[in-house]
N, C-alpha and C. Protein backbone atom coordinates (compact mmCIF):
# COMPACT_ATOMS: atom_id res chain seq x y z
N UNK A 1 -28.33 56.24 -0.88
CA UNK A 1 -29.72 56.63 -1.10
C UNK A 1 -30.51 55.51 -1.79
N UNK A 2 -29.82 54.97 -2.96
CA UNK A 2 -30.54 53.76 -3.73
C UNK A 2 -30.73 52.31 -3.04
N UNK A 3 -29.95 52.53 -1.64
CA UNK A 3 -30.17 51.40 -0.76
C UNK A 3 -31.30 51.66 0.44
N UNK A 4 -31.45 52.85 0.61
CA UNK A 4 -32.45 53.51 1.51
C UNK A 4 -33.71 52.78 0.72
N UNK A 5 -33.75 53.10 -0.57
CA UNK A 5 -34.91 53.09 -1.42
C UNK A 5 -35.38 51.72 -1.34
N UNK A 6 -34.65 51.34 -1.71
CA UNK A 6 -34.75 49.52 -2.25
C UNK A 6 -35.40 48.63 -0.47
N UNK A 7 -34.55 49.16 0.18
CA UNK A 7 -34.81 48.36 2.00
C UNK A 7 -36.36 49.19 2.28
N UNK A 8 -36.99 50.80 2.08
CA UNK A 8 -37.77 50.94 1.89
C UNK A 8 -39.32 49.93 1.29
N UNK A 9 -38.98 49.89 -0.15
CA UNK A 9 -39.63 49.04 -0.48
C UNK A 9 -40.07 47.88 -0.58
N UNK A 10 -38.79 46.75 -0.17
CA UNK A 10 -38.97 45.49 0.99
C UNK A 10 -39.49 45.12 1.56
N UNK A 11 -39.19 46.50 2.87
CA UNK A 11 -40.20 46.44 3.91
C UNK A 11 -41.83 46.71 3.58
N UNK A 12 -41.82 46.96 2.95
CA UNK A 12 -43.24 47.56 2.31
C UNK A 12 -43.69 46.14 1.39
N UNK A 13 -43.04 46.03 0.99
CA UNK A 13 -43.43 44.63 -0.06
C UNK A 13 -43.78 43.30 1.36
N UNK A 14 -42.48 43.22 1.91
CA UNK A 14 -42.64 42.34 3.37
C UNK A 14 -44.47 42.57 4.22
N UNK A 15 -44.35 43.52 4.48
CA UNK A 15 -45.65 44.22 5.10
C UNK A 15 -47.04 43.77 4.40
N UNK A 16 -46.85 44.03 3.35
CA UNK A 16 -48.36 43.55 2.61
C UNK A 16 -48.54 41.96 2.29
N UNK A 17 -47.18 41.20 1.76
CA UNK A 17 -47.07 39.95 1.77
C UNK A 17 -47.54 39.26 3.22
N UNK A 18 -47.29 40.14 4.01
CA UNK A 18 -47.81 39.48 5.64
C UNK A 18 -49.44 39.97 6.22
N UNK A 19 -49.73 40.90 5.64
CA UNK A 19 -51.27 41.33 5.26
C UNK A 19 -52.14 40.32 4.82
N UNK A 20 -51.46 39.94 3.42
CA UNK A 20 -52.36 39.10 2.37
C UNK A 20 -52.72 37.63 2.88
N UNK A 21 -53.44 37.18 2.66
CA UNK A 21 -54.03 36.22 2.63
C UNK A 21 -53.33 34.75 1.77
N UNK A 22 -52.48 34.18 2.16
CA UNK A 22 -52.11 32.73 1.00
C UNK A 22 -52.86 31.97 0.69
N UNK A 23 -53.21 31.52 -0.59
CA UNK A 23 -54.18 30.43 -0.59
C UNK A 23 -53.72 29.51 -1.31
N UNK A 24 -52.56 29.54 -1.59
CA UNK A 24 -52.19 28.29 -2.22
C UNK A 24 -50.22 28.68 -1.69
N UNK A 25 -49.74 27.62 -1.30
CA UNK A 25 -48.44 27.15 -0.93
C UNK A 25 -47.48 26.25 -0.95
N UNK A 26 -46.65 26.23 -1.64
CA UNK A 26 -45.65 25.34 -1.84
C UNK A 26 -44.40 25.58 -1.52
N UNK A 27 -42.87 24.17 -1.74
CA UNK A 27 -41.73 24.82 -2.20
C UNK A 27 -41.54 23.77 -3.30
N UNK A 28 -40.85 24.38 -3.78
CA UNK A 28 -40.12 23.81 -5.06
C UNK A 28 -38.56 23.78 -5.59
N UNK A 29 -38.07 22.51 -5.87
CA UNK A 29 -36.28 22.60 -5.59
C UNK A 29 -36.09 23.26 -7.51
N UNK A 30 -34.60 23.92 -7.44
CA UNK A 30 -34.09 24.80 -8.34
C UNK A 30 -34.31 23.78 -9.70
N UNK A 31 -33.92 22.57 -9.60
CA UNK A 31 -33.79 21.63 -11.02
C UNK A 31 -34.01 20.12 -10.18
N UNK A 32 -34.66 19.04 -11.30
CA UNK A 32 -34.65 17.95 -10.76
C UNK A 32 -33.10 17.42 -9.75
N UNK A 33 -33.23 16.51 -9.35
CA UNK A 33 -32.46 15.80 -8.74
C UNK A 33 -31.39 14.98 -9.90
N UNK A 34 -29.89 15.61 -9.53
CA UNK A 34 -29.33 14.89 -10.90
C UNK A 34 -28.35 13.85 -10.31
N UNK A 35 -29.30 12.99 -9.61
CA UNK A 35 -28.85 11.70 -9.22
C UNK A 35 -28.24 11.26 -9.97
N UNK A 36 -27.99 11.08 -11.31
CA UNK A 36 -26.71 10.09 -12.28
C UNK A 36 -25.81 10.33 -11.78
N UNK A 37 -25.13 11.97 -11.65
CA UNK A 37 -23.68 12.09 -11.16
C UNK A 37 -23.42 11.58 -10.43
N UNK A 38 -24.56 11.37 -8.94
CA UNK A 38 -23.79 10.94 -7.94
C UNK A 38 -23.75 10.07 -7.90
N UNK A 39 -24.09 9.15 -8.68
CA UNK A 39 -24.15 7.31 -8.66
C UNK A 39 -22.83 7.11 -9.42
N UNK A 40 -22.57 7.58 -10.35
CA UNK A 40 -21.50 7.55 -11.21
C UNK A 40 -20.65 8.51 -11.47
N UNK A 41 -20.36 9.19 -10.63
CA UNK A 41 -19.15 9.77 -10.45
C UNK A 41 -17.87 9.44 -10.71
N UNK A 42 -17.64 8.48 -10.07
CA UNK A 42 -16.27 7.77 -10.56
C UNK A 42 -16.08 7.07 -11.78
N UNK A 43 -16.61 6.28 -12.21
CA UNK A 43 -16.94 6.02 -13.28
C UNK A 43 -16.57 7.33 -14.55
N UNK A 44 -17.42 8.00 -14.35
CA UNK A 44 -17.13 9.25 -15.26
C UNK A 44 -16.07 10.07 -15.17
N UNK A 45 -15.58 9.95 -14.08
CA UNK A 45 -14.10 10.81 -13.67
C UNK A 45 -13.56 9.72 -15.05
N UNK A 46 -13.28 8.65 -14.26
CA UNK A 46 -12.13 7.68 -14.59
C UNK A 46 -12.18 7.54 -15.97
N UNK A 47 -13.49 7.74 -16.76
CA UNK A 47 -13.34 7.31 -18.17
C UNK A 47 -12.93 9.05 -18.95
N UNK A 48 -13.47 10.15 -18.31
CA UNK A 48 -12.74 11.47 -18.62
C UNK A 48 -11.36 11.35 -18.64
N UNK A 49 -10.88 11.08 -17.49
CA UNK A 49 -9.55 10.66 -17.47
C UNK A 49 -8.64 10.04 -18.48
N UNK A 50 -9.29 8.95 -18.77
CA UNK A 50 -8.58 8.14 -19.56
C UNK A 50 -8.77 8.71 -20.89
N UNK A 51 -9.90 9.02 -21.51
CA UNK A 51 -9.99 10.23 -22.38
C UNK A 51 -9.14 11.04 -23.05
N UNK A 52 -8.99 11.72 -21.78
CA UNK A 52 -7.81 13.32 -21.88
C UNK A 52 -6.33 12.57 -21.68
N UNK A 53 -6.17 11.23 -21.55
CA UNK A 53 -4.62 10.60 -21.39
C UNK A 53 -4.60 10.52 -22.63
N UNK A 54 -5.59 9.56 -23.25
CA UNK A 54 -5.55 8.95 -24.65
C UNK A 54 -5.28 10.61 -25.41
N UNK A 55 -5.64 10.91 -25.47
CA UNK A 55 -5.42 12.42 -26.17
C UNK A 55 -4.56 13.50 -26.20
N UNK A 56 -4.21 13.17 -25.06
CA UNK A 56 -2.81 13.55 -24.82
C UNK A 56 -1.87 12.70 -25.50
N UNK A 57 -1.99 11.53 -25.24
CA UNK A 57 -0.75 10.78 -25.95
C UNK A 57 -0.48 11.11 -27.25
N UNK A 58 -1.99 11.16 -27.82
CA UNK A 58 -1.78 11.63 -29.68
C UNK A 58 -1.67 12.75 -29.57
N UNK A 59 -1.54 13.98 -28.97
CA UNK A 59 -1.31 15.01 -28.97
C UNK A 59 -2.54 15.59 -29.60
N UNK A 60 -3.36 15.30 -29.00
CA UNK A 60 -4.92 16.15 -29.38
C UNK A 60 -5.22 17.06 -28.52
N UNK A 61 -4.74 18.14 -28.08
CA UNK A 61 -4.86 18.77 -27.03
C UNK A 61 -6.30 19.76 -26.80
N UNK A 62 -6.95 20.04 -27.93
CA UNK A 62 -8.11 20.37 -27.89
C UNK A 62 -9.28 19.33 -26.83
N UNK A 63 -8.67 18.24 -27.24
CA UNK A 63 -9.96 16.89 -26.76
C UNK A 63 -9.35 16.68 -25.31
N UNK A 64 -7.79 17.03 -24.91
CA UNK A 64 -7.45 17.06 -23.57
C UNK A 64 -7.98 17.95 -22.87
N UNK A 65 -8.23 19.01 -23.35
CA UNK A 65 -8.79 20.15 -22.71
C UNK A 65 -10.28 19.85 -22.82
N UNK A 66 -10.66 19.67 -23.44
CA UNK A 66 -12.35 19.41 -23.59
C UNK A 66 -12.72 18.28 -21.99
N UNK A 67 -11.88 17.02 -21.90
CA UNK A 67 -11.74 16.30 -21.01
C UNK A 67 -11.59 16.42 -19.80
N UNK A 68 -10.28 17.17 -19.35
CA UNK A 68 -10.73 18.44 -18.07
C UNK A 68 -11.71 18.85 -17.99
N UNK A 69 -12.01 19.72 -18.44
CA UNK A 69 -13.35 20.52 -18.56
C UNK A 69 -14.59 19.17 -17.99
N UNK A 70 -15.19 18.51 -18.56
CA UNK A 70 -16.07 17.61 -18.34
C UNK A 70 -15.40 16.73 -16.98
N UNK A 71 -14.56 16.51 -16.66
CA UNK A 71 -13.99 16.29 -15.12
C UNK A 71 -14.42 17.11 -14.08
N UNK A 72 -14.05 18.76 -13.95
CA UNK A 72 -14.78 19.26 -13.54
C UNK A 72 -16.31 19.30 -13.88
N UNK A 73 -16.73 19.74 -14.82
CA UNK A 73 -18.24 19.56 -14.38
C UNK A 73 -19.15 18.15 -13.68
N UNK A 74 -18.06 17.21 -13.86
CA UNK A 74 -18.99 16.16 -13.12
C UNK A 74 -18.94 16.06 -11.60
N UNK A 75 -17.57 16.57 -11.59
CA UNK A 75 -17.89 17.18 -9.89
C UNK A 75 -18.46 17.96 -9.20
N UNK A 76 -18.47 19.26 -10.27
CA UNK A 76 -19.70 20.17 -9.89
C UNK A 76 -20.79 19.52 -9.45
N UNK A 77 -21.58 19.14 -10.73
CA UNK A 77 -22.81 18.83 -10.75
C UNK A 77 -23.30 17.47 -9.63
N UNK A 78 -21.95 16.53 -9.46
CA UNK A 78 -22.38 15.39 -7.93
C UNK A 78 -22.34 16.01 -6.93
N UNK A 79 -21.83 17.32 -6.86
CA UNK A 79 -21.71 18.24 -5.14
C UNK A 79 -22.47 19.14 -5.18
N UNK A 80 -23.16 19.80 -6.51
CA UNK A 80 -24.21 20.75 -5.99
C UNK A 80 -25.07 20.40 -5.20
N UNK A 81 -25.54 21.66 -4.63
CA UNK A 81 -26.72 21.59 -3.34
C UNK A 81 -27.81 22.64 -4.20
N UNK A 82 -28.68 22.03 -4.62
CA UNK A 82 -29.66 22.95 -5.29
C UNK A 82 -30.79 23.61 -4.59
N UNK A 83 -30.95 25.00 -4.95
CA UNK A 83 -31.80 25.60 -3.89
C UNK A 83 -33.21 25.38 -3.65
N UNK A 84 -33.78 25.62 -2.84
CA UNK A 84 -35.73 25.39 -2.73
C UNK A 84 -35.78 26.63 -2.65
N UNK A 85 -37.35 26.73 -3.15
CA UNK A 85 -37.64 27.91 -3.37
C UNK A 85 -39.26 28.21 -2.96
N UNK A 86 -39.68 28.97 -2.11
CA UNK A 86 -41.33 29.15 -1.57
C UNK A 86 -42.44 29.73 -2.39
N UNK A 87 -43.21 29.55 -3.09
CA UNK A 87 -43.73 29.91 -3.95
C UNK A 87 -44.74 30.15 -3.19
N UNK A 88 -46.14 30.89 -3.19
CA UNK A 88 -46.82 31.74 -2.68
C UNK A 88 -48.10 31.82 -3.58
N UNK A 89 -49.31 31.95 -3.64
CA UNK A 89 -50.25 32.77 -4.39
C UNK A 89 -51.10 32.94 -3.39
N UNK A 90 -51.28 34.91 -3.80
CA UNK A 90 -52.00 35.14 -2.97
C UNK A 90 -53.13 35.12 -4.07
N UNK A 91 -54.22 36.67 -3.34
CA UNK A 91 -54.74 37.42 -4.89
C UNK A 91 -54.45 38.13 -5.26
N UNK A 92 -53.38 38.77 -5.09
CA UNK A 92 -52.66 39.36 -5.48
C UNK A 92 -51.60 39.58 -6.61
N UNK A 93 -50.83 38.31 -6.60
CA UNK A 93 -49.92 38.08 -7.32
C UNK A 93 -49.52 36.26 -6.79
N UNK A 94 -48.24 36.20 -6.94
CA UNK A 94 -47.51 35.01 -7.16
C UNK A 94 -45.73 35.44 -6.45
N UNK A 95 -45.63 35.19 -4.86
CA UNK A 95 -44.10 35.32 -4.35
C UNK A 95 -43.58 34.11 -4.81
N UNK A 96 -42.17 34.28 -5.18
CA UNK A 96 -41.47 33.34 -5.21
C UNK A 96 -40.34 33.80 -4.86
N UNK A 97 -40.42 33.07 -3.80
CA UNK A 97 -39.35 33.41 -2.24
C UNK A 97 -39.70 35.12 -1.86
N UNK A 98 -38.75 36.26 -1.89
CA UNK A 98 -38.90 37.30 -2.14
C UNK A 98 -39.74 38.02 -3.19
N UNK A 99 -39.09 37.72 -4.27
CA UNK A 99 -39.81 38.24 -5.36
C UNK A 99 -41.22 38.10 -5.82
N UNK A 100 -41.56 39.38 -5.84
CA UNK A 100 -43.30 39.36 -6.55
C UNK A 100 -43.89 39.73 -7.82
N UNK A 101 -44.72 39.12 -8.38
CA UNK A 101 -45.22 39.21 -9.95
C UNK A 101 -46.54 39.59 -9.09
N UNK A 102 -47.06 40.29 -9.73
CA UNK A 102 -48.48 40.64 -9.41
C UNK A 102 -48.82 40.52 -10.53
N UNK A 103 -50.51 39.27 -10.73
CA UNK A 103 -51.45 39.17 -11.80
C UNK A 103 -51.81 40.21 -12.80
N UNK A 104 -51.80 41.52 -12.53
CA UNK A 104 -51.42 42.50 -13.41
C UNK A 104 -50.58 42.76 -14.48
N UNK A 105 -49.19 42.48 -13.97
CA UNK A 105 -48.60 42.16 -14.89
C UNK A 105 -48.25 41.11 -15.69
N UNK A 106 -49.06 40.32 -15.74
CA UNK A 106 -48.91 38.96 -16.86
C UNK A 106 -50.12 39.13 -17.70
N UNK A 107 -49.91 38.79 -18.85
CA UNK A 107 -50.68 38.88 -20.44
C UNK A 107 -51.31 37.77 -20.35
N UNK A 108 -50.90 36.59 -20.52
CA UNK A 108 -51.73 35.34 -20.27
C UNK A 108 -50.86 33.97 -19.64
N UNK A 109 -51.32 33.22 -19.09
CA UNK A 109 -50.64 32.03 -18.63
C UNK A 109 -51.27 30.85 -19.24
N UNK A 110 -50.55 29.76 -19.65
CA UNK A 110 -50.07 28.73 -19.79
C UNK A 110 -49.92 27.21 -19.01
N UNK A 111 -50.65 26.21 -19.35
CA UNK A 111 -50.43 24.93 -18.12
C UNK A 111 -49.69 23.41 -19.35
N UNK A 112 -48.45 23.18 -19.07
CA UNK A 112 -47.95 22.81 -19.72
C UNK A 112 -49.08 21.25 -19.93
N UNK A 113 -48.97 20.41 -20.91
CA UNK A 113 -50.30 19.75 -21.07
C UNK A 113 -49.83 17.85 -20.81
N UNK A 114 -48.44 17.85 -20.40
CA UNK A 114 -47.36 16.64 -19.98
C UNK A 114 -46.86 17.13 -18.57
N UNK A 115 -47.19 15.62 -17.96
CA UNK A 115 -46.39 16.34 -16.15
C UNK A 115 -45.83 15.19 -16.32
N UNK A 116 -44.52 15.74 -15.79
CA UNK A 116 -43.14 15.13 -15.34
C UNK A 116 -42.86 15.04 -14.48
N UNK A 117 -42.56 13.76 -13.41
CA UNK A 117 -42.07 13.66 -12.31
C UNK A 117 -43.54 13.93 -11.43
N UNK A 118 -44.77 13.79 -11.65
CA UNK A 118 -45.66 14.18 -10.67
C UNK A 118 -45.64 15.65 -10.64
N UNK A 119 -45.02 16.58 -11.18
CA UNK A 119 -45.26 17.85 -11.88
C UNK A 119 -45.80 18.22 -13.12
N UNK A 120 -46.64 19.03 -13.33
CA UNK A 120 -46.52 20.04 -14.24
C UNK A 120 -46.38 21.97 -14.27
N UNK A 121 -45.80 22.45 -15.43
CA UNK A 121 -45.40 23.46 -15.41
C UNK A 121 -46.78 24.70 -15.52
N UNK A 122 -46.54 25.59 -14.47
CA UNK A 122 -47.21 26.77 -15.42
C UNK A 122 -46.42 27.83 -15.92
N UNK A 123 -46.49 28.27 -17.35
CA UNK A 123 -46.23 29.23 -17.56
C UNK A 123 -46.57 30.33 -17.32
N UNK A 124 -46.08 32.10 -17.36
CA UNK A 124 -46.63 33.00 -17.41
C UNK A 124 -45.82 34.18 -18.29
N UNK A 125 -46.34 34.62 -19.06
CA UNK A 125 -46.05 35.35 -20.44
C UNK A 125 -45.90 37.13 -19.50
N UNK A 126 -45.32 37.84 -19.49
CA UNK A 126 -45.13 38.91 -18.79
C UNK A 126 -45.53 39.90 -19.94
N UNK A 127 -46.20 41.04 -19.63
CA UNK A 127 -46.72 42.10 -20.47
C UNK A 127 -45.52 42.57 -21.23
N UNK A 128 -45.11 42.67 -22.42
CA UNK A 128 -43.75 43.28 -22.97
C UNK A 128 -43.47 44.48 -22.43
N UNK A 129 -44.45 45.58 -22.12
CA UNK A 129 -44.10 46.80 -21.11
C UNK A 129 -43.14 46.51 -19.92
N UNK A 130 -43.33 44.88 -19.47
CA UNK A 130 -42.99 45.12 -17.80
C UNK A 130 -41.63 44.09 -17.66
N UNK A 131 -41.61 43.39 -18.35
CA UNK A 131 -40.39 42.10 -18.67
C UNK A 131 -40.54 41.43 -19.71
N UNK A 132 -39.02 40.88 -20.31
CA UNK A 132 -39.42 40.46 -21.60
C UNK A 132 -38.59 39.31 -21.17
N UNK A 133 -39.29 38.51 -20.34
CA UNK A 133 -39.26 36.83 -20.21
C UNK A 133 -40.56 36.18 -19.84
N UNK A 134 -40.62 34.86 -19.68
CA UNK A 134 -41.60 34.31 -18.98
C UNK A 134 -41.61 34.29 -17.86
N UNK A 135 -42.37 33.33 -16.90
CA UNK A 135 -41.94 32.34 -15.87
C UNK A 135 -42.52 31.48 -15.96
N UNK A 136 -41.70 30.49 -15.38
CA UNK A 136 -42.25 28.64 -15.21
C UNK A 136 -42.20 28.59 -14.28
N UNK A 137 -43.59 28.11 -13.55
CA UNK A 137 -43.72 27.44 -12.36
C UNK A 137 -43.97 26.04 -11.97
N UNK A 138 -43.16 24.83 -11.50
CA UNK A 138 -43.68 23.41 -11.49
C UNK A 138 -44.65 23.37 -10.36
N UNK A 139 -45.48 22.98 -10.57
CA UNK A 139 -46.63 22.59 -9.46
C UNK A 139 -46.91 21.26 -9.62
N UNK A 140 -47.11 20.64 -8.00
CA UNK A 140 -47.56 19.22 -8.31
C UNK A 140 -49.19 18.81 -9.19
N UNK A 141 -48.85 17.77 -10.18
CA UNK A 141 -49.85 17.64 -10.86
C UNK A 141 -51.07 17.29 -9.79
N UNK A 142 -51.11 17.34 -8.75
CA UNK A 142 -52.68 16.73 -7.83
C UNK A 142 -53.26 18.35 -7.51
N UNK A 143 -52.54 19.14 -7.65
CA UNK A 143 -52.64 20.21 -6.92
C UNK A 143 -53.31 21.37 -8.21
N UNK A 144 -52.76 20.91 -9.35
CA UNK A 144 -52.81 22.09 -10.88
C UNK A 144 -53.73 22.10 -10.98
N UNK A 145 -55.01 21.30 -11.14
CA UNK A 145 -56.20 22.13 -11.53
C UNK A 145 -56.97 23.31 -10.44
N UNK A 146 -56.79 23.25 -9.36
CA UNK A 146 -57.57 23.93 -8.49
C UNK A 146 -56.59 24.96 -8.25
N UNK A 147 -55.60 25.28 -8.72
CA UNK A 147 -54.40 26.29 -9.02
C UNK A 147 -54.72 26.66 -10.75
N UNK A 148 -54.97 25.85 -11.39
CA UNK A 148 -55.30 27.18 -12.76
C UNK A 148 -56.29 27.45 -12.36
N UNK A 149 -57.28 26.63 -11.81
CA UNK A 149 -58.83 27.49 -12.04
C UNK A 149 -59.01 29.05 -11.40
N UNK A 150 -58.14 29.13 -10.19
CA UNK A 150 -58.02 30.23 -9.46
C UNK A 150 -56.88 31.25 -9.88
N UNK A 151 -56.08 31.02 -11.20
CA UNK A 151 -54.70 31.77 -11.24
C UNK A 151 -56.12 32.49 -12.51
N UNK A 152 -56.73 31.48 -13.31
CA UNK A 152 -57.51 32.00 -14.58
C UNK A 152 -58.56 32.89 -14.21
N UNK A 153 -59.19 33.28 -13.01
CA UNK A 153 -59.55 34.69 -12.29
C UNK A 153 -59.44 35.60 -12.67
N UNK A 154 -57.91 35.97 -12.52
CA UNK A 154 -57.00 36.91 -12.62
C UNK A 154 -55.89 37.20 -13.60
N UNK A 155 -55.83 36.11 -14.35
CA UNK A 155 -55.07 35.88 -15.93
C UNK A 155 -55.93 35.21 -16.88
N UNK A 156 -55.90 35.68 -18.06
CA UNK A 156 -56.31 34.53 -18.87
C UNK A 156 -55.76 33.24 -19.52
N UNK A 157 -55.87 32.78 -19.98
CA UNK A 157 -55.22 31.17 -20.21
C UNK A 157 -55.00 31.03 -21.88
N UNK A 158 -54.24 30.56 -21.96
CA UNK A 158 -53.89 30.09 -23.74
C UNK A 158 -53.71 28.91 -23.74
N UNK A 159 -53.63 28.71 -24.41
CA UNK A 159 -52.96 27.07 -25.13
C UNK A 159 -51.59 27.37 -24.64
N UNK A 160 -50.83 25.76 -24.30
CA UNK A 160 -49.48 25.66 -23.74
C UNK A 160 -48.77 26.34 -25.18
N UNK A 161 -47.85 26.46 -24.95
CA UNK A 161 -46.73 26.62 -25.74
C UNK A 161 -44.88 25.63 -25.35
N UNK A 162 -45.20 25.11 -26.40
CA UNK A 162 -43.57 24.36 -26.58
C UNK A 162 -42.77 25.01 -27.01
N UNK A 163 -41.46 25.38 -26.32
CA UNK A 163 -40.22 25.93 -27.13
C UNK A 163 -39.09 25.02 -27.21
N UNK A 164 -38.26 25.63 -28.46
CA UNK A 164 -37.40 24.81 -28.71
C UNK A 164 -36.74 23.90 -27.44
N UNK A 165 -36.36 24.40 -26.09
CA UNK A 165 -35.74 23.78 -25.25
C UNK A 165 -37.18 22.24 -24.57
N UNK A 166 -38.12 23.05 -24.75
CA UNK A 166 -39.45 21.94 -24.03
C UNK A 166 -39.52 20.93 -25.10
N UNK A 167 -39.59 21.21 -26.51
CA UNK A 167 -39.35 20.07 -27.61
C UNK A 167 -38.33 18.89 -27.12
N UNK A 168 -37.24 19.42 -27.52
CA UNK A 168 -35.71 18.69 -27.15
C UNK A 168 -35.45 17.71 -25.69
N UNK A 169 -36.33 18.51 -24.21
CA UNK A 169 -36.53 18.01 -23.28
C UNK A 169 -37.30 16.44 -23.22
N UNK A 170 -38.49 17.00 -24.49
CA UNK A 170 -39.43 15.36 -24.65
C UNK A 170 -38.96 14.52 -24.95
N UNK A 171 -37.90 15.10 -26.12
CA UNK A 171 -37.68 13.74 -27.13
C UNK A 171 -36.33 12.75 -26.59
N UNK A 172 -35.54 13.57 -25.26
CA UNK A 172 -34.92 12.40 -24.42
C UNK A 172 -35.28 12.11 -23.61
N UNK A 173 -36.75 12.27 -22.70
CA UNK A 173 -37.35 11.60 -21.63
C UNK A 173 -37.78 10.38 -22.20
């Protein structure tokens, strides 16, 4: 029944998303490009490696294990395939891919006031009634002003906000 419901409303969500009107369109990939790994992959294996030997030999087995560990993740992270994602504004709301925020439910949004990479971020603060997270959206910086002026319509705007993780982000770029 709770799957009746849900494919119900999909289609219904699908239906009006194909109604509406887009006026602004993009995609956008999951996280920058973490080209280091794949340049240096080996490199980083080989010095993990040698690492977790050296540590082993003294019988540090905490720092052997720590060493593994960072072996795998550098393989992870040179073989991920990171996802894109379609971002949408209608007047309605804001799809991203499937999922919909409708301007209703956001309290105020946010345009981060530093673009990175030919991006900058928008935030959006969600009503505490309806979700108790944000969202960040990167938009290309050529594109952001004629995207807040039209998101600020329908949301109002604050001053950016830095959090601890956006601090920490600056101070190693």
């Amino acid at each position: 029944m709770a799957k009746e419901t849900s494919d119900k409303t999909a289609k219904k969500r699908e239906r009006k998303r194909n109604e509406e009107k887009v006026i602004f369109s993009w995609k956008i990939q999951e996280y920058d490009d973490l080209s280091f790994f794949k340049k240096y992959k080996v490199i980083l294996i080989i010095l993990a490696a040698v690492l977790g030997l050296w540590a082993l030999y003294n019988s540090n087995y905490l720092l052997t294990l720590i060493s593994v560990l960072m072996i795998f993740l550098f393989v992870y992270f040179a073989n991920y395939q990171f996802k894109k994602f379609k971002v949408d504004i209608t007047e309605s709301g804001i799809y991203v891919d499937e999922d919909f925020y409708p301007f209703v439910d956001f309290q105020y949004f946010w345009v981060s006031p530093k673009s990175y990479k030919k991006k900058k971020f928008f935030g959006f603060r969600f009503d505490p009634r309806v979700k108790k997270h944000d969202l960040k959206i990167p938009v290309a910086s050529k594109d952001a002003e004629t995207i807040r002026l039209f998101i600020n319509q329908y949301v109002p705007q604050t001053v950016a906000q830095d959090d601890v993780l956006d601090i920490f982000d600056n101070l190693f770029r």
